[in-house]
Protein backbone atom coordinates (compact mmCIF):
# COMPACT_ATOMS: atom_id res chain seq x y z
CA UNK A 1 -182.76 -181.91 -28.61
CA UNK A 2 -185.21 -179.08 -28.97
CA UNK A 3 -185.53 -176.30 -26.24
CA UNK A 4 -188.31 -176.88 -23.40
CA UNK A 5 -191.65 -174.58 -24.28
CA UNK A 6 -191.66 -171.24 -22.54
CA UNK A 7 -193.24 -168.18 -22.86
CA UNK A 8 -190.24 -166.14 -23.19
CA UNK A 9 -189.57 -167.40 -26.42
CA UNK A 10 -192.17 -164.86 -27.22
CA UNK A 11 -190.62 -161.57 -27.23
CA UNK A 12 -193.04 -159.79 -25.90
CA UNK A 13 -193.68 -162.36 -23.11
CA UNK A 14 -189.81 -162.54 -22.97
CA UNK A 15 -189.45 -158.15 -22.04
CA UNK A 16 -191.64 -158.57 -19.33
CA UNK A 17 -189.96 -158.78 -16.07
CA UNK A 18 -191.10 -161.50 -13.62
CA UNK A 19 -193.54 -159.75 -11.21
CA UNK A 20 -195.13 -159.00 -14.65
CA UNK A 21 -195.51 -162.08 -16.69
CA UNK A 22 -196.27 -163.93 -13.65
CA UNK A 23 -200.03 -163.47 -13.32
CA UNK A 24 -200.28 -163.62 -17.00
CA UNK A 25 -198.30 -166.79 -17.25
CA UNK A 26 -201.08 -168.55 -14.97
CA UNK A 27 -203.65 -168.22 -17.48
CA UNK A 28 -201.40 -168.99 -20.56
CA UNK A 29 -202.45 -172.29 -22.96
CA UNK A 30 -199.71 -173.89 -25.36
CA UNK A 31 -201.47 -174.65 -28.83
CA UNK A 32 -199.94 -175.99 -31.94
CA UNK A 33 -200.89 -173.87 -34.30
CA UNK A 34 -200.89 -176.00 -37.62
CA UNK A 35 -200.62 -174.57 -41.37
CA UNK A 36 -204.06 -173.13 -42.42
CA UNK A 37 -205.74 -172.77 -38.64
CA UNK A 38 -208.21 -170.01 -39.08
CA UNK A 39 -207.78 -168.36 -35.62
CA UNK A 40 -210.39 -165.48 -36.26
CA UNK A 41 -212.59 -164.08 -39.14
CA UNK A 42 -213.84 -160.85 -40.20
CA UNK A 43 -216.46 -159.29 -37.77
CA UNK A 44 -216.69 -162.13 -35.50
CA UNK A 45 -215.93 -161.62 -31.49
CA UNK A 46 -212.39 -162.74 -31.10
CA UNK A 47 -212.05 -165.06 -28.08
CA UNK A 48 -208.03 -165.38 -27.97
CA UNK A 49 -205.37 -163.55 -27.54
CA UNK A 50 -202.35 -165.59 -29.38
CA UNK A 51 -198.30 -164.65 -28.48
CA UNK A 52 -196.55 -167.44 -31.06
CA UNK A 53 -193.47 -168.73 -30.25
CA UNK A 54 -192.44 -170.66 -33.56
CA UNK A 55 -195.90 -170.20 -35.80
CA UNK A 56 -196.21 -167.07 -37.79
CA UNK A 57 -200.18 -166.24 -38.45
CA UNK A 58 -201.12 -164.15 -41.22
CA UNK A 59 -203.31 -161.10 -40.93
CA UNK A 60 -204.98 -160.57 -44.26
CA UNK A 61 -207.59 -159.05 -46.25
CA UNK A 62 -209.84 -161.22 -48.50
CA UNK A 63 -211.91 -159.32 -50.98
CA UNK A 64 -215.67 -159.86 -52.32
CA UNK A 65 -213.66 -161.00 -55.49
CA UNK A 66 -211.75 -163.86 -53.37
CA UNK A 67 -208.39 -162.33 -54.11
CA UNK A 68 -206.41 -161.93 -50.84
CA UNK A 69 -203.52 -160.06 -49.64
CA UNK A 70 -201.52 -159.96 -46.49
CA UNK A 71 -201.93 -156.54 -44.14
CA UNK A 72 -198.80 -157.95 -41.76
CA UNK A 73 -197.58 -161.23 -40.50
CA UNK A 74 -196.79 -162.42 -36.67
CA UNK A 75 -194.91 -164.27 -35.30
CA UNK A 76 -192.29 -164.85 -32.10
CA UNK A 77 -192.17 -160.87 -31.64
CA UNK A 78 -195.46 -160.15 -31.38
CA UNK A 79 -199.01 -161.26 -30.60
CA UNK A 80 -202.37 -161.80 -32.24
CA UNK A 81 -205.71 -160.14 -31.01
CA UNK A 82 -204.60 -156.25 -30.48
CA UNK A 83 -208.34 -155.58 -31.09
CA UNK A 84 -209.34 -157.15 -27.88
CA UNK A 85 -207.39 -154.32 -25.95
CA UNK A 86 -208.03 -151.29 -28.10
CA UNK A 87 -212.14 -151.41 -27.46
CA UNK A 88 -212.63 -153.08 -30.94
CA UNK A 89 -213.28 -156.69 -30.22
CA UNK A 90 -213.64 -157.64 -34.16
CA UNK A 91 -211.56 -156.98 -37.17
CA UNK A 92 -212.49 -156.73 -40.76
CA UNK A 93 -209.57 -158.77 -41.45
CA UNK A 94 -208.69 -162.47 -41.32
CA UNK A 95 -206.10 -164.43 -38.65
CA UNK A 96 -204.51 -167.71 -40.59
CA UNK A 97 -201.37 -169.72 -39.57
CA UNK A 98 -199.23 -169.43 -42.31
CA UNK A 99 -195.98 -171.40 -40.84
CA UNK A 100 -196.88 -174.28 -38.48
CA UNK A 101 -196.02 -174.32 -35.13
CA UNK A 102 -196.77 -173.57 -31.29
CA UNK A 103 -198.14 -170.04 -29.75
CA UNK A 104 -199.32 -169.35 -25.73
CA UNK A 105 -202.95 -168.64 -25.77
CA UNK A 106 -204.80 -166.73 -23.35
CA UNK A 107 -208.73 -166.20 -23.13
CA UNK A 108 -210.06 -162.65 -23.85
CA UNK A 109 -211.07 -161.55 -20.65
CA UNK A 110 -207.89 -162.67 -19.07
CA UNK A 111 -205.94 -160.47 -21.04
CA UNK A 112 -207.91 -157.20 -20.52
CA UNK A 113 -207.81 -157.56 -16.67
CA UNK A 114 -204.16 -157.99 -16.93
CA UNK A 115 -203.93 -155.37 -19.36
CA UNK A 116 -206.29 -152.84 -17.30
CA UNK A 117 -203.65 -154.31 -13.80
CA UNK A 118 -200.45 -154.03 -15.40
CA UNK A 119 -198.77 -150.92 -16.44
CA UNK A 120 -195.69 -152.67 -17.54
CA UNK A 121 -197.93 -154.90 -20.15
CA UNK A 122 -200.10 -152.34 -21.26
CA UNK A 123 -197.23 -150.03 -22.56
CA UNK A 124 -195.53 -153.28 -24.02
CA UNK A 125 -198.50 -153.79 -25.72
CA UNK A 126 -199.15 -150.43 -26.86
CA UNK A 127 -195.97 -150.43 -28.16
CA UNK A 128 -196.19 -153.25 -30.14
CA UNK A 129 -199.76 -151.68 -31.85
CA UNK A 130 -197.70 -148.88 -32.93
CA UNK A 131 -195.00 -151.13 -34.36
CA UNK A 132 -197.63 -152.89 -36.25
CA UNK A 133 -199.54 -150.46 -37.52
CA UNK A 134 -196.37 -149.54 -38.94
CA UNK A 135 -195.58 -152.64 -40.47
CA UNK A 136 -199.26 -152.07 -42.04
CA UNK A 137 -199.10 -149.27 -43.71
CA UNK A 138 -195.36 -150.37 -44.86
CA UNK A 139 -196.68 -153.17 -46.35
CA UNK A 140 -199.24 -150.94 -48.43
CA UNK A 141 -196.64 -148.56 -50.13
CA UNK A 142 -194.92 -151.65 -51.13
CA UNK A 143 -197.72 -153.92 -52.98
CA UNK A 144 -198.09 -150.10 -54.05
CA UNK A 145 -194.56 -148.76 -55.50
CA UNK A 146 -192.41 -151.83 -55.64
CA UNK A 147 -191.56 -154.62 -57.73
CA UNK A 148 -193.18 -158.39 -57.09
CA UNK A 149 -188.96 -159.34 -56.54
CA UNK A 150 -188.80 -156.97 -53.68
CA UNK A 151 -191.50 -157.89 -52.52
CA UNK A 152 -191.04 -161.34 -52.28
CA UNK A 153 -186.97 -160.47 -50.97
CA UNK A 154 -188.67 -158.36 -48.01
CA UNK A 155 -191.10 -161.35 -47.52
CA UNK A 156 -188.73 -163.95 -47.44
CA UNK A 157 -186.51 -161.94 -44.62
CA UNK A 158 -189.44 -160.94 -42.88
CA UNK A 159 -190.21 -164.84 -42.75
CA UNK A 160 -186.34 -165.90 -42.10
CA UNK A 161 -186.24 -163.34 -38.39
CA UNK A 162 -189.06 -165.24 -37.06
CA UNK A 163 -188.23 -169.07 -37.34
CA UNK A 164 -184.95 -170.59 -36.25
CA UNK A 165 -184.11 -172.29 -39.60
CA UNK A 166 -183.52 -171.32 -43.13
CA UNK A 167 -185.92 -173.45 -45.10
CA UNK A 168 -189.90 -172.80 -45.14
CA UNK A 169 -192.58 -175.13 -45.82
CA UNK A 170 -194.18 -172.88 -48.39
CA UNK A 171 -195.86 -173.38 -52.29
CA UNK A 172 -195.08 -170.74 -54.74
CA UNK A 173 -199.46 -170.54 -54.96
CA UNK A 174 -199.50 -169.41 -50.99
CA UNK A 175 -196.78 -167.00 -51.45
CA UNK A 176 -198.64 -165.58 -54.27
CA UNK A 177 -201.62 -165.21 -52.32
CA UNK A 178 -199.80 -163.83 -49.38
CA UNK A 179 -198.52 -160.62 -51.54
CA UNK A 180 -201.69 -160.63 -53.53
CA UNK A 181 -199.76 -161.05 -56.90
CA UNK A 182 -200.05 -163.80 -59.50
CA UNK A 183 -198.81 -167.10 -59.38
CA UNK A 184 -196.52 -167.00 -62.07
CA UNK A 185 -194.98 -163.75 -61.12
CA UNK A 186 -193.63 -165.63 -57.76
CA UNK A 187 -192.35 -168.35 -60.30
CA UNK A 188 -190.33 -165.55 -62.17
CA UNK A 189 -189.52 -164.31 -59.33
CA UNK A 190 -188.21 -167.22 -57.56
CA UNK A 191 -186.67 -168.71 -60.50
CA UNK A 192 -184.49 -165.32 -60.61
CA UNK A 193 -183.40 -165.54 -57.56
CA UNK A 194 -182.46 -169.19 -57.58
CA UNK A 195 -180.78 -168.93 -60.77
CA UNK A 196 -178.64 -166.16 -58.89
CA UNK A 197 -177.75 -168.85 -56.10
CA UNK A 198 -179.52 -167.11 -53.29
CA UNK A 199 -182.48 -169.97 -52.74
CA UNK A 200 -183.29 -173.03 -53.14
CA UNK A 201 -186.98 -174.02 -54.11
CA UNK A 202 -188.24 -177.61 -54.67
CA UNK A 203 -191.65 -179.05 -54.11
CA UNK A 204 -193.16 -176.80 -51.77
CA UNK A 205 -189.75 -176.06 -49.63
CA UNK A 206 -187.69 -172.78 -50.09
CA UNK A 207 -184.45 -172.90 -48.59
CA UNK A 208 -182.36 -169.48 -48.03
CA UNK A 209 -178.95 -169.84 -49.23
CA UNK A 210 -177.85 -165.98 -49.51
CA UNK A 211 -179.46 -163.28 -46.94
CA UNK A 212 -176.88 -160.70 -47.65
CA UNK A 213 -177.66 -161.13 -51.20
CA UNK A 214 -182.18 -161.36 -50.65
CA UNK A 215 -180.62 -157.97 -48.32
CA UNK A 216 -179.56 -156.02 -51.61
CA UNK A 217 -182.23 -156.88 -53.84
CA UNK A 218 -185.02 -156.11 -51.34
CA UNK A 219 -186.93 -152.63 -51.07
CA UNK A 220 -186.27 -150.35 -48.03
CA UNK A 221 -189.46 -151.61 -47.06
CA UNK A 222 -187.88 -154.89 -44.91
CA UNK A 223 -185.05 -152.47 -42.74
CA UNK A 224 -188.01 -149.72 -41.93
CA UNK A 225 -190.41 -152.41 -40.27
CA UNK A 226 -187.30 -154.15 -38.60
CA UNK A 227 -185.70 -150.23 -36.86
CA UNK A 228 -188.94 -149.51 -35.91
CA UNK A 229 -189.72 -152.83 -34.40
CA UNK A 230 -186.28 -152.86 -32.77
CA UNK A 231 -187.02 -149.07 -31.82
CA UNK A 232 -190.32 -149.97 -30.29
CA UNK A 233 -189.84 -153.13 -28.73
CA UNK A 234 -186.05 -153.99 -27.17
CA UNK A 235 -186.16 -157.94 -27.17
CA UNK A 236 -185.11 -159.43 -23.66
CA UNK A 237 -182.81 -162.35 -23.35
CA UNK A 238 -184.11 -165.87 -22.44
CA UNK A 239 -182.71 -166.41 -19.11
CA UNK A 240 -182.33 -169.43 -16.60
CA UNK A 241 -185.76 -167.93 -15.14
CA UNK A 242 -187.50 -169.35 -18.32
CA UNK A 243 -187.97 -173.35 -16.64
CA UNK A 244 -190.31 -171.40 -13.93
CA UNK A 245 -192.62 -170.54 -16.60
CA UNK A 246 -191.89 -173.56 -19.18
CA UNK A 247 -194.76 -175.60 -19.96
C-alpha cells in the first residue's frame, strides 16, 4: 500500500521543524502534477509556488529556433517558483512536469508572508537558491565539455535520487530534448549502455539495472550537484509527526 500524502515527503518541507511548517502547511494544495503540465512560461507572473513530492518539473530554456534544453530539474528536494521570493516574479525560462506525479502547492502571496515571518524558511529557502544556481551553472559546463553518454549517465542518476523506483516513463525524443542533443545521439547512447547491461529501454520505459556502473561512466558533473545539495540542504527524516500534516 502506498504511503499517506504529506508534506514532509518534500525535503524542504520535511527540514522544517513543526512551529515552522505549521502556518505554511495551512495554506498548502496537493496537485497531481501529470507529464507535460506547463506550470509557468517565460515572462508571465508566476502564481504558485510548487514543493513536489514524487513529480520532477523541468526548468528549461526554449530558443527562437524551438530547440530546448534543460537549465535544472526539481523534484522531492526542492521547490518550484524561487523567483517569487527573490523580487523577480517572472522567469525567462519555462516550468514543465517531466515525471508525473503529486507536488504541495501554495499561492504566491502566501509564500512571501511566510517567507518575510519565518526566519527558519527563509534561510531554507535561500539555501536551496544557492544549491540551484549551482546545479545551473553545473549543468552548463557539461552540455559544454562533456560527452552526450555522460550526460545522459548524470541525467539518469539525477532522475533515479528523486523517485522511489528504478524505471522512468521516458521516450528517447524527451530525453533528447531535455539535454538539448539529437535524437539519435540518445539512441547511441542508450543502446551503449544497454548493451553493457546497465539499463533496460523498451517502448518509452528505461529501467536502471546498474547505478554503480551509470556511477563510473558519468562526468563529475552528477557528485558536484549532489555534495553541494547535501552541503546546503541536510534532509530531515519523515517522522510519526508527518499524519498531522498528511493530506
Amino acid at each position: 500500500m502506498a504511503a499517506p500524502h504529506s508534506p514532509r515527503q518534500n525535503h524542504l518541507l520535511a527540514a522544517l521543524c513543526d512551529a515552522d511548517l505549521a502556518p505554511l502547511a495551512a495554506h498548502l494544495q496537493l496537485v497531481p502534477m501529470l507529464l507535460g503540465d506547463m506550470l509557468y512560461e517565460p515572462g508571465k507572473q508566476l502564481p504558485h509556488a510548487y514543493f513536489p513530492t514524487s513529480s520532477i518539473v523541468s526548468l528549461h530554456y526554449v530558443a527562437e529556433s524551438g530547440a530546448s534544453a534543460e537549465l535544472a530539474g526539481v523534484g522531492n528536494e526542492g521547490m518550484v517558483g524561487i523567483p517569487l521570493f527573490m523580487g523577480g516574479n517572472t522567469t525567462p525560462s519555462s516550468a514543465m512536469v517531466r515525471i508525473a506525479g503529486h507536488a504541495y502547492r501554495v499561492e504566491r502571496h502566501m509564500l512571501l508572508q511566510q517567507f518575510e515571518r519565518c526566519v527558519g524558511l527563509r534561510e531554507l529557502l535561500l539555501r536551496y537558491t544557492q544549491a540551484l544556481t549551482a546545479q545551473v551553472a553545473q549543468t552548463a559546463a557539461c552540455n559544454r565539455y562533456h560527452s552526450v553518454e555522460q550526460q545522459f549517465c548524470r541525467w539518469l542518476l539525477s532522475t533515479l535520487d528523486r523517485i522511489p523506483s528504478g524505471e522512468l516513463v521516458m521516450t528517447q525524443e524527451l530525453v533528447a530534448s531535455i539535454l538539448g542533443v539529437r535524437r539519435e545521439s540518445i539512441t547511441e547512447a542508450a543502446l551503449k549502455l544497454q548493451g553493457a547491461g546497465l539499463i533496460r529501454y523498451r517502448r518509452g520505459h528505461i529501467a536502471v539495472l546498474g547505478r554503480i556502473g551509470l556511477e563510473s561512466l558519468a562526468c563529475e558533473c552528477y557528485e558536484v550537484v549532489r555534495k553541494e545539495v547535501g552541503r546546503l540542504l541536510p534532509s530531515a527524516p519523515a517522522t510519526t509527526r508527518d499524519a498531522a500534516f498528511a493530506a
